[in-house]
PDB file of N, CA and C in Angstrom:
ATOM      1  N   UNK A   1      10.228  -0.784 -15.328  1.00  0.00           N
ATOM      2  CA  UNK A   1      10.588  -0.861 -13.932  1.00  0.00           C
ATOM      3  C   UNK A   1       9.311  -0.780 -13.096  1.00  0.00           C
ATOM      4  N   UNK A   2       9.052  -1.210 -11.702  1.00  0.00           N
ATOM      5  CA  UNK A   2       8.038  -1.175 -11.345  1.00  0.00           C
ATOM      6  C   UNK A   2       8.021  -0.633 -10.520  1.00  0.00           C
ATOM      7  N   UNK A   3       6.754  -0.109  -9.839  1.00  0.00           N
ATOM      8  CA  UNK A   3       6.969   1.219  -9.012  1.00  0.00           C
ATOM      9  C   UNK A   3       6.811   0.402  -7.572  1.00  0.00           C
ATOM     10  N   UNK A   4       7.203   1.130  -6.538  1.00  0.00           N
ATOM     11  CA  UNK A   4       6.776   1.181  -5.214  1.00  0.00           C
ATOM     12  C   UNK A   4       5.825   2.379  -4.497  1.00  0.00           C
ATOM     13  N   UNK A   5       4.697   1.497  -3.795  1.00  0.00           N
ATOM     14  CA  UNK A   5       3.858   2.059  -3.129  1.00  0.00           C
ATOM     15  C   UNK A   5       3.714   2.288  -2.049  1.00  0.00           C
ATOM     16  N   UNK A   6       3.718   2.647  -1.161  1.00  0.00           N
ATOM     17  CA  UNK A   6       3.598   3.073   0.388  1.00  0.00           C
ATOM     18  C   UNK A   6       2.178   3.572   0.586  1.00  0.00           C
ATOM     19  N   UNK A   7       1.352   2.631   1.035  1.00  0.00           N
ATOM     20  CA  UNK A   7      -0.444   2.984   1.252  1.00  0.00           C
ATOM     21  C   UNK A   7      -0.454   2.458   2.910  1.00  0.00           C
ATOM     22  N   UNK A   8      -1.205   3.653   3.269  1.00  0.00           N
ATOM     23  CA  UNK A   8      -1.723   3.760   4.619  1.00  0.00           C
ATOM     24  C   UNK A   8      -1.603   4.792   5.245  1.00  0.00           C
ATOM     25  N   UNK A   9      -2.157   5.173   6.767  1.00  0.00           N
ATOM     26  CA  UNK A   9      -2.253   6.666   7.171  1.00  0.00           C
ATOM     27  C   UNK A   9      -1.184   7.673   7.078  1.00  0.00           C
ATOM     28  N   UNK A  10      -1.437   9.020   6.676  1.00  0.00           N
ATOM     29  CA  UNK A  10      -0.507  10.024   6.320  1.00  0.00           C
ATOM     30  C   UNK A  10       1.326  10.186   6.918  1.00  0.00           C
ATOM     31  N   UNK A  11       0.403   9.986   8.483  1.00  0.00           N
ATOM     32  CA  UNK A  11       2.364  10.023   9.015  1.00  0.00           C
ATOM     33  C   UNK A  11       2.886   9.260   8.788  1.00  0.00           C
ATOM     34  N   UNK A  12       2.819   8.306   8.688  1.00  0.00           N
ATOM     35  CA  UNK A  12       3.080   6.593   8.690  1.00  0.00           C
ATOM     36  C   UNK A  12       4.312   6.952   7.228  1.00  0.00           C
ATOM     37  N   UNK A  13       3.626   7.055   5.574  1.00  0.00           N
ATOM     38  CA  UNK A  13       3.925   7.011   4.549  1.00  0.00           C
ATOM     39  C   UNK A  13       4.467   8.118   4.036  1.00  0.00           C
ATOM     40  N   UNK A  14       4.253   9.556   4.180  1.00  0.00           N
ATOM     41  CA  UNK A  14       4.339  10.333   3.756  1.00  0.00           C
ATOM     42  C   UNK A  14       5.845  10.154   3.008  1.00  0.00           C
ATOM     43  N   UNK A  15       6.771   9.976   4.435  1.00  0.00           N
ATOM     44  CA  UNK A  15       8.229  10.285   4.147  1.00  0.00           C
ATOM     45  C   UNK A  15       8.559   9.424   2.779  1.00  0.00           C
ATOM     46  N   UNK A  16       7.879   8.209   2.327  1.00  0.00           N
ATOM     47  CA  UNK A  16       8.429   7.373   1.434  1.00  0.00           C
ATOM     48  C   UNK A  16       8.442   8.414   0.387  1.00  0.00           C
ATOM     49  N   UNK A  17       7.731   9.115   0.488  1.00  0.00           N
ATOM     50  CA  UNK A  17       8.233  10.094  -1.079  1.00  0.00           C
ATOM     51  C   UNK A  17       9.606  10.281  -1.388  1.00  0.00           C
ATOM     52  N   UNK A  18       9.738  10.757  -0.256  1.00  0.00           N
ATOM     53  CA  UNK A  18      10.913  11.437  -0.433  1.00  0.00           C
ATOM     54  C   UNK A  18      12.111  10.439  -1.049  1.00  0.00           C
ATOM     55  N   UNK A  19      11.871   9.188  -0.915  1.00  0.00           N
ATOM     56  CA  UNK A  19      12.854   7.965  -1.496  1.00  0.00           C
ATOM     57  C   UNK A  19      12.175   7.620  -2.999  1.00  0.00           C
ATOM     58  N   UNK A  20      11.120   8.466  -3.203  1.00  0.00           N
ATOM     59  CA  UNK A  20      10.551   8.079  -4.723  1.00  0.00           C
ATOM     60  C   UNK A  20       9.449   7.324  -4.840  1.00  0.00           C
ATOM     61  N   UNK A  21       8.467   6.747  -3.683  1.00  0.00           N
ATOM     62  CA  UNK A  21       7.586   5.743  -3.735  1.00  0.00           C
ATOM     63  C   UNK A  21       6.253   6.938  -3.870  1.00  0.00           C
ATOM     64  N   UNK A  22       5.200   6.326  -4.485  1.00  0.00           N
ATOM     65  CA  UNK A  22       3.902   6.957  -4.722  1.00  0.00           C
ATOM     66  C   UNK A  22       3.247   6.419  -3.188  1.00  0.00           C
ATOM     67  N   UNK A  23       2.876   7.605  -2.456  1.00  0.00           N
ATOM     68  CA  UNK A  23       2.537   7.371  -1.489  1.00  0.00           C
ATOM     69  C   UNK A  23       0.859   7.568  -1.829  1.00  0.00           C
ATOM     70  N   UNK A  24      -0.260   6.979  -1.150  1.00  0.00           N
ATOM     71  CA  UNK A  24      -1.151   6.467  -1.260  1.00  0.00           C
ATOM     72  C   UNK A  24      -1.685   6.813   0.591  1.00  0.00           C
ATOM     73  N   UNK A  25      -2.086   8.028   0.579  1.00  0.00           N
ATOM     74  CA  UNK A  25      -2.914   8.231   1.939  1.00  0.00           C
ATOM     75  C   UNK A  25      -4.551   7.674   2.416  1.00  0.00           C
ATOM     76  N   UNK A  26      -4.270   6.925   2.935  1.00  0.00           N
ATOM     77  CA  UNK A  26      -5.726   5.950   3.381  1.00  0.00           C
ATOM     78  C   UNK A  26      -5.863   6.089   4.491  1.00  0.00           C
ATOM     79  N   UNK A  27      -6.855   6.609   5.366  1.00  0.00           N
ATOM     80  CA  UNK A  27      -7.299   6.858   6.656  1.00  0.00           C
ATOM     81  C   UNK A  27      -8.082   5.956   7.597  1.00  0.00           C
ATOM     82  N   UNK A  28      -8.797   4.393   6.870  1.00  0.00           N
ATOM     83  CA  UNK A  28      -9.867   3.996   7.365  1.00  0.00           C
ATOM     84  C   UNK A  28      -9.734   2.837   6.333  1.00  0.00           C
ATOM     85  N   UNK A  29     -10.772   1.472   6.724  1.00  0.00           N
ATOM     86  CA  UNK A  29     -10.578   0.596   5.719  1.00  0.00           C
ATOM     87  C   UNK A  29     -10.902   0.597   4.291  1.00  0.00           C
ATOM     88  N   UNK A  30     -12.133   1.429   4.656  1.00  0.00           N
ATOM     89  CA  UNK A  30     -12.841   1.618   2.975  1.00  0.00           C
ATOM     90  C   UNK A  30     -11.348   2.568   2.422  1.00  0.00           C
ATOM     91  N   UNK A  31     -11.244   3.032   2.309  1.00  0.00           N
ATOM     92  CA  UNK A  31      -9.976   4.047   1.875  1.00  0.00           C
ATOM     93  C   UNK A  31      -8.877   3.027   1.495  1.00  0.00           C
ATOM     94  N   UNK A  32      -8.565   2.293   2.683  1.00  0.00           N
ATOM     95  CA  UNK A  32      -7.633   1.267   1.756  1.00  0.00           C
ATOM     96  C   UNK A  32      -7.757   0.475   1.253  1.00  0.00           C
ATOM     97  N   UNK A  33      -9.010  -0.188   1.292  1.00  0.00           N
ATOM     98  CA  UNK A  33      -9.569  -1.406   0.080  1.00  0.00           C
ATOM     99  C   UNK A  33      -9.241  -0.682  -1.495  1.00  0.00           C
ATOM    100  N   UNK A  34     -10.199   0.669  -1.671  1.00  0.00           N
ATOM    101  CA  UNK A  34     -10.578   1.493  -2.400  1.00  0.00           C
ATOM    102  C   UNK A  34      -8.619   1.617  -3.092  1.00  0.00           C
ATOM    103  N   UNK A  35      -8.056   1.726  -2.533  1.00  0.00           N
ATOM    104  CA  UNK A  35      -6.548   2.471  -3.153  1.00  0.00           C
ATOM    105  C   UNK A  35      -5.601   0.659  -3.743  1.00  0.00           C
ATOM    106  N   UNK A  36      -5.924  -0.590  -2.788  1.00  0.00           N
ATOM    107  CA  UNK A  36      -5.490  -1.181  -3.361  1.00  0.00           C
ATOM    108  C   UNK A  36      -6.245  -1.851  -4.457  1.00  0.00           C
ATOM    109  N   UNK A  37      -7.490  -2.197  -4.369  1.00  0.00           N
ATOM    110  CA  UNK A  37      -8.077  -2.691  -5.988  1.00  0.00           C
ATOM    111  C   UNK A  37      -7.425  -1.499  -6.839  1.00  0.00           C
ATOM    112  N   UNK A  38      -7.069   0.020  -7.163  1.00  0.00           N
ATOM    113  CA  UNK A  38      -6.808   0.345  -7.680  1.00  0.00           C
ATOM    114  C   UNK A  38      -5.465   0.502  -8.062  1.00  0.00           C
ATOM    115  N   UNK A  39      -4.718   0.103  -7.383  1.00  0.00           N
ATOM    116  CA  UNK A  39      -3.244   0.233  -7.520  1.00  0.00           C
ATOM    117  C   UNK A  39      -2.470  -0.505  -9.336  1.00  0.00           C
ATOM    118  N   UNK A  40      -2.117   0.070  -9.865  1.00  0.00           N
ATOM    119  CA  UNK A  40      -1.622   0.329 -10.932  1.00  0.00           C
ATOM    120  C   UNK A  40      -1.140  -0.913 -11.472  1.00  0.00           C
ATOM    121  N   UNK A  41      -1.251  -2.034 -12.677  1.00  0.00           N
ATOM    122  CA  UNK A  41      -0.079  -2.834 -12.831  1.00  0.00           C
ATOM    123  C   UNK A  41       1.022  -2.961 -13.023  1.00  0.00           C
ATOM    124  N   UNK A  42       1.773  -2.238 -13.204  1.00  0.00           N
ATOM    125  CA  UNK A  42       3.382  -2.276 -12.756  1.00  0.00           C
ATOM    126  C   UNK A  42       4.050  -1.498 -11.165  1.00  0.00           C
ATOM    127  N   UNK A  43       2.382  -1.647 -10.268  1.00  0.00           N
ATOM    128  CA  UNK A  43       2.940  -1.828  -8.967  1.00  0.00           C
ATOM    129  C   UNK A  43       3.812  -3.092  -8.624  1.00  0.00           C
ATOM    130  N   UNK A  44       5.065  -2.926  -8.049  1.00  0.00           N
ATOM    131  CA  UNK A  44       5.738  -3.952  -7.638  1.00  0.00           C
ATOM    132  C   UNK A  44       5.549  -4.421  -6.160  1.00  0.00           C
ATOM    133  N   UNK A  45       6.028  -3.215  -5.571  1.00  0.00           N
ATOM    134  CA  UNK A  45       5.817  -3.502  -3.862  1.00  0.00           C
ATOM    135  C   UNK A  45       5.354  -2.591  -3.224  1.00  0.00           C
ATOM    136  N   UNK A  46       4.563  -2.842  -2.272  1.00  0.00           N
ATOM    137  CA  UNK A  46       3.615  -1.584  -1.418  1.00  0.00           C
ATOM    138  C   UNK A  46       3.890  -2.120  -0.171  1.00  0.00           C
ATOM    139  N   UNK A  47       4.344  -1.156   0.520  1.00  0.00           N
ATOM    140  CA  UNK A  47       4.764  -1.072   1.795  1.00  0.00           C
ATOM    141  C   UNK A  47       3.274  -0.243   2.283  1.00  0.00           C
ATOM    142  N   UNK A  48       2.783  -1.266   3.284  1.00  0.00           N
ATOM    143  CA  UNK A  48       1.829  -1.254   4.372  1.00  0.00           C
ATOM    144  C   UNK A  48       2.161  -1.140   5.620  1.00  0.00           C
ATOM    145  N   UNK A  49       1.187  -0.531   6.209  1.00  0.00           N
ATOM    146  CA  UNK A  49       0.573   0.080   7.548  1.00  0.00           C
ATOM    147  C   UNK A  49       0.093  -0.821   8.178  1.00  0.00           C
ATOM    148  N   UNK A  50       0.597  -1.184   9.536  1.00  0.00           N
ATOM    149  CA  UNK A  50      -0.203  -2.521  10.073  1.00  0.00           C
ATOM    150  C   UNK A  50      -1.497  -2.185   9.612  1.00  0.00           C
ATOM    151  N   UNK A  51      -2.032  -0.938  10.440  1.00  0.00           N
ATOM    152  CA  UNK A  51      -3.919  -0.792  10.083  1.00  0.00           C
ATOM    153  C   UNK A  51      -3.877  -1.288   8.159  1.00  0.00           C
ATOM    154  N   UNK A  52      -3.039  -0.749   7.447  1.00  0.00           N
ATOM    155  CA  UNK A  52      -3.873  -0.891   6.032  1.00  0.00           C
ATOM    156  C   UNK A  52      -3.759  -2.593   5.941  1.00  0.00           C
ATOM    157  N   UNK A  53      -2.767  -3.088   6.148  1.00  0.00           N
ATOM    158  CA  UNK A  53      -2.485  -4.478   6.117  1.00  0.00           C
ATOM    159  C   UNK A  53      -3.609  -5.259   6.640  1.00  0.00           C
ATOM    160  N   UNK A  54      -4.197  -5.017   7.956  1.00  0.00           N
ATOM    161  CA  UNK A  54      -5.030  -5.281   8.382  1.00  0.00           C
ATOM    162  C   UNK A  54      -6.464  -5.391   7.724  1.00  0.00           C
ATOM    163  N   UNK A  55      -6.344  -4.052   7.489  1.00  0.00           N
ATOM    164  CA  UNK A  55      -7.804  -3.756   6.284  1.00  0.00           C
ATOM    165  C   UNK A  55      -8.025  -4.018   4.894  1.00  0.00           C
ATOM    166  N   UNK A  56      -7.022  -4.557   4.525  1.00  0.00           N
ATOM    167  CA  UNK A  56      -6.322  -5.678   3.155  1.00  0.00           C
ATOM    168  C   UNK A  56      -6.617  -7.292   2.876  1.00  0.00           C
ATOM    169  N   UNK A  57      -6.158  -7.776   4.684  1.00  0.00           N
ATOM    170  CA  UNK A  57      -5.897  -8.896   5.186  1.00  0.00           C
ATOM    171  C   UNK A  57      -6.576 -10.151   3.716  1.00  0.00           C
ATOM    172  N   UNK A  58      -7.622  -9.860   3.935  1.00  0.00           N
ATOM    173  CA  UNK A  58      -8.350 -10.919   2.850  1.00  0.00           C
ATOM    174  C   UNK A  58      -8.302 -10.692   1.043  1.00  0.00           C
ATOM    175  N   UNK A  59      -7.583  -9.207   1.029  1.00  0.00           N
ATOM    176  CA  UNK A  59      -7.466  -9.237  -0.216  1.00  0.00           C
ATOM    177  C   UNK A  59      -5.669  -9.865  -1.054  1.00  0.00           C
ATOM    178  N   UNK A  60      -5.120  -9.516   0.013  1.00  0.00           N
ATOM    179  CA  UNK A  60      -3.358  -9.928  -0.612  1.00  0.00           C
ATOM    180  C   UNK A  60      -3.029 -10.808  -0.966  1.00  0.00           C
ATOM    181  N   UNK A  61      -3.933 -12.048  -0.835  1.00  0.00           N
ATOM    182  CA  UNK A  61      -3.435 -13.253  -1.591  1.00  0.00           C
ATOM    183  C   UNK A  61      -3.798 -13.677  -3.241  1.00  0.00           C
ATOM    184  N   UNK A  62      -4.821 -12.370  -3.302  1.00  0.00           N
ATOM    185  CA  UNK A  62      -5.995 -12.444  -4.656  1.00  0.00           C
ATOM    186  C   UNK A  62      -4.915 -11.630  -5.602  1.00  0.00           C
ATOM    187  N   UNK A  63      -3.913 -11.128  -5.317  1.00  0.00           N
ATOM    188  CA  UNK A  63      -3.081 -10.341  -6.103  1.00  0.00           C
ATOM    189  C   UNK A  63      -0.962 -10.991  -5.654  1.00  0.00           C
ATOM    190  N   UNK A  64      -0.902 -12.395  -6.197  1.00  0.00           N
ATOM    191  CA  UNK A  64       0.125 -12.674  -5.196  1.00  0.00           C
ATOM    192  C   UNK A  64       1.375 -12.466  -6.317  1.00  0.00           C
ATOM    193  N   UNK A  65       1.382 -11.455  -7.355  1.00  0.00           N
ATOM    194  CA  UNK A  65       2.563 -10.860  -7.918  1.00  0.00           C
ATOM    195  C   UNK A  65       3.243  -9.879  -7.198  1.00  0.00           C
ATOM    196  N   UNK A  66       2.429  -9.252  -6.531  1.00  0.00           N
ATOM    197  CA  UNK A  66       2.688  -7.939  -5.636  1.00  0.00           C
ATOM    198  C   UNK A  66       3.686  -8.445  -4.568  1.00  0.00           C
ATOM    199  N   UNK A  67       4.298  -8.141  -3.914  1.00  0.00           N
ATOM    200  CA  UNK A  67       5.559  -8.023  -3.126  1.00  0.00           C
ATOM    201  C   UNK A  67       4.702  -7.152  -1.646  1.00  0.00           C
ATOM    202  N   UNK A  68       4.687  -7.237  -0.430  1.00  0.00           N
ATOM    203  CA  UNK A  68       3.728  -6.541   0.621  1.00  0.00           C
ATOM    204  C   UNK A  68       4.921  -6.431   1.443  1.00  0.00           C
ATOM    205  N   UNK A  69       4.696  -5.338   2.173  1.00  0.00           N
ATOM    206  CA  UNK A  69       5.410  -5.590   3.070  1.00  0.00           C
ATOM    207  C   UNK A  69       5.046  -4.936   4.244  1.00  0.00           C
ATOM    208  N   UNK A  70       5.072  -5.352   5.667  1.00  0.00           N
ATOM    209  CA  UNK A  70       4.091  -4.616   6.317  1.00  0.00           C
ATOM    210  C   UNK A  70       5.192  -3.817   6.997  1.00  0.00           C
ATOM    211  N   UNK A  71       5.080  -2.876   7.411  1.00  0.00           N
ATOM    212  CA  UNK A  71       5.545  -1.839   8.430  1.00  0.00           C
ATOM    213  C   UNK A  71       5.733  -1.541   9.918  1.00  0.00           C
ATOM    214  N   UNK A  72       7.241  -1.752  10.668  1.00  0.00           N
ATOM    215  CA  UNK A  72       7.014  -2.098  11.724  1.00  0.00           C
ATOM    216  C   UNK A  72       6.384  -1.085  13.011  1.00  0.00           C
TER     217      UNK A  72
END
């Protein structure tokens, strides 16, 4: 089964725990570059932070198994 991720600033993600997602606290871009090159392979979908989305922007197409979803 594949997991879900929730990466980007603390308030934003936190709560996804509580539904079971590995939340992934990133404060700044280096922080979220840094968490998605590392993100796990049987990540399925990571729910983003406009800012992390933003600070991603050029990497999400280099990984297009992943499922994104940005956050309104």
């Amino acid at each position: 089964m594949s997991q879900i991720v929730a990466l980007g600033e603390a308030p934003r993600v936190r709560r996804f725990a509580l539904a079971g997602a590995t939340v992934l606290v990133a404060g700044d871009a280096a922080e979220t570059a840094a968490a998605w090159l590392a993100l796990e392979p049987d990540v399925g979908l990571v729910l983003l932070t406009p800012a992390a989305a933003r600070a991603i922007a050029g990497h999400i197409e280099e990984r297009p198994h992943l499922l994104t979803v940005v956050l309104p």
